[in-house]
Protein backbone atom coordinates (compact mmCIF):
# COMPACT_ATOMS: atom_id res chain seq x y z
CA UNK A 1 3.66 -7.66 1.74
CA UNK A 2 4.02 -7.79 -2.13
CA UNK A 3 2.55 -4.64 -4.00
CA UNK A 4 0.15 -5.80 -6.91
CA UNK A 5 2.23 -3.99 -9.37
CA UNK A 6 5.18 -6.38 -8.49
CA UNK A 7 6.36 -9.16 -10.54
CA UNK A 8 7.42 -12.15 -8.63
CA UNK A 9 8.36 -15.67 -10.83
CA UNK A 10 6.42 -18.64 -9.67
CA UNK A 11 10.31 -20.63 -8.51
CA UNK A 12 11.22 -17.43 -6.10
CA UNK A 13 10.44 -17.30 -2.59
CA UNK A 14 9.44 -14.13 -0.49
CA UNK A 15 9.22 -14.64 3.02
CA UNK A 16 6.47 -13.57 4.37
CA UNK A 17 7.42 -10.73 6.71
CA UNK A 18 9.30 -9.09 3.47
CA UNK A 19 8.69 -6.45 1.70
CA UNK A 20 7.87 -5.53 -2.00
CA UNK A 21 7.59 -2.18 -3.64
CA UNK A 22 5.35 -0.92 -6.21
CA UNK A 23 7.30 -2.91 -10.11
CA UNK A 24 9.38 -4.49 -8.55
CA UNK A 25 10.30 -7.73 -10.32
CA UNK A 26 11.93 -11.11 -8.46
CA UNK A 27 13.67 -13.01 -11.25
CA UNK A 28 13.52 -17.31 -11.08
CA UNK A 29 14.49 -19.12 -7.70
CA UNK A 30 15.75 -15.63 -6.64
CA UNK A 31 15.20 -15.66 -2.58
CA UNK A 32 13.82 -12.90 -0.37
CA UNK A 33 14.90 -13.26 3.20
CA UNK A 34 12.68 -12.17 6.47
CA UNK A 35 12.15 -8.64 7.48
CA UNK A 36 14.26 -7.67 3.78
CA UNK A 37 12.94 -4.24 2.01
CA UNK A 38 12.65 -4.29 -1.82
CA UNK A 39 11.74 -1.16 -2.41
CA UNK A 40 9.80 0.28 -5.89
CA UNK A 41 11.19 -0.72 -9.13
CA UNK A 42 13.84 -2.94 -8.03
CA UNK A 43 14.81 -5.44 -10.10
CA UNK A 44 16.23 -8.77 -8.50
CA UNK A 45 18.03 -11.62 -10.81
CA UNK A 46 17.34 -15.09 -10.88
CA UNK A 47 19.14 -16.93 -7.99
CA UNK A 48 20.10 -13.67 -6.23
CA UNK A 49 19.63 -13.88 -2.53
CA UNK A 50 18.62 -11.00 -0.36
CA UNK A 51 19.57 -11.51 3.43
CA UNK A 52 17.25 -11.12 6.41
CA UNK A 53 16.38 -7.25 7.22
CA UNK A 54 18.32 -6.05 4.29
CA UNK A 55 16.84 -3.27 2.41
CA UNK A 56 17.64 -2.44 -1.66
CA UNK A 57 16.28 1.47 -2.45
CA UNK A 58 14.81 2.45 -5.22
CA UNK A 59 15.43 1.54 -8.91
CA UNK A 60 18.17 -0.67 -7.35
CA UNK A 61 19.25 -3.69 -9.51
CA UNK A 62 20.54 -6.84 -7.96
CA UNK A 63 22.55 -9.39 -10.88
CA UNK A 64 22.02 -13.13 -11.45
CA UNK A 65 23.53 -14.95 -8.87
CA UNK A 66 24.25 -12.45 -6.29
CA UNK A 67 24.34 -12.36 -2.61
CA UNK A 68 23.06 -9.49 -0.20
CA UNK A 69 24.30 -9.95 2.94
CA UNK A 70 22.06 -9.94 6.25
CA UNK A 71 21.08 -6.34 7.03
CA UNK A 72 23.11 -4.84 4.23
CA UNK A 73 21.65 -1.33 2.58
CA UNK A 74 21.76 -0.85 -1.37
CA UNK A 75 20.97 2.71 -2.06
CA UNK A 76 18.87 4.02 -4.72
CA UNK A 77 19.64 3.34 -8.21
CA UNK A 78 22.82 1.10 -7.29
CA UNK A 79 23.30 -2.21 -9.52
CA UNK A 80 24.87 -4.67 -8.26
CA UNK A 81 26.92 -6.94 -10.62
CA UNK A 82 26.13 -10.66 -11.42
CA UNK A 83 27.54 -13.07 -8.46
CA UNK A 84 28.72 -10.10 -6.18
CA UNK A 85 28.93 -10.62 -2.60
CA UNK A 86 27.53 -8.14 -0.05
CA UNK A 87 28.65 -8.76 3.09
CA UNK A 88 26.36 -8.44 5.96
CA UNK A 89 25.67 -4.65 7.13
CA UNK A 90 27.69 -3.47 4.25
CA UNK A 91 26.11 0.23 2.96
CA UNK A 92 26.73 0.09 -0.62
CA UNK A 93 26.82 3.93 -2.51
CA UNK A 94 28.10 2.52 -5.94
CA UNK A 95 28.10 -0.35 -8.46
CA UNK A 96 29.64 -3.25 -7.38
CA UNK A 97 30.70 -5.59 -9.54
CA UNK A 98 31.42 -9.64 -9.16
CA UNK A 99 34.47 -9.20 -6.74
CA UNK A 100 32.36 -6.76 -3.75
């Protein structure tokens, strides 16, 4: 389900069993996974990738290019850096930068 107050760019795709929280914005050709949580106020990059069943908290940001790992959690508030890798069911507490 996508909230109305979400922002999703005509080139991304959102599967449809995902989930999208009240402003949250998918950037260009960004990619949602199955069964993945984007909670309010997330921002996703263009190109990122969010794995199936993953979840990204609140006022989360996920960089251009980057890669969240099936399952994985992103806490609340946590950006995570242009072309960083997640690995899959990785809990990430703080920034991560291009070399996670």
């Amino acid at each position: 389900m996508i909230h109305p107050t979400a922002s999703v760019h005509p080139t991304a795709s959102v599967h449809p069993t995902a989930s999208i929280g009240e402003g949250a914005s998918i950037g260009p050709s960004a990619i949602v996974a199955p069964y993945a949580i984007i909670a309010e106020r997330v921002s996703i990059g263009s190109f990122a990738r969010v794995g199936s069943g993953a979840s990204v908290g609140p006022g989360a940001s996920i960089g251009k290019d980057a890669g969240i790992g099936e399952g994985a959690i992103i806490a609340p508030g946590v950006r995570v850096g242009e072309g960083a890798i997640v690995a899959p069911y990785t809990v990430v507490v703080h920034e991560k930068g291009r070399t996670t």
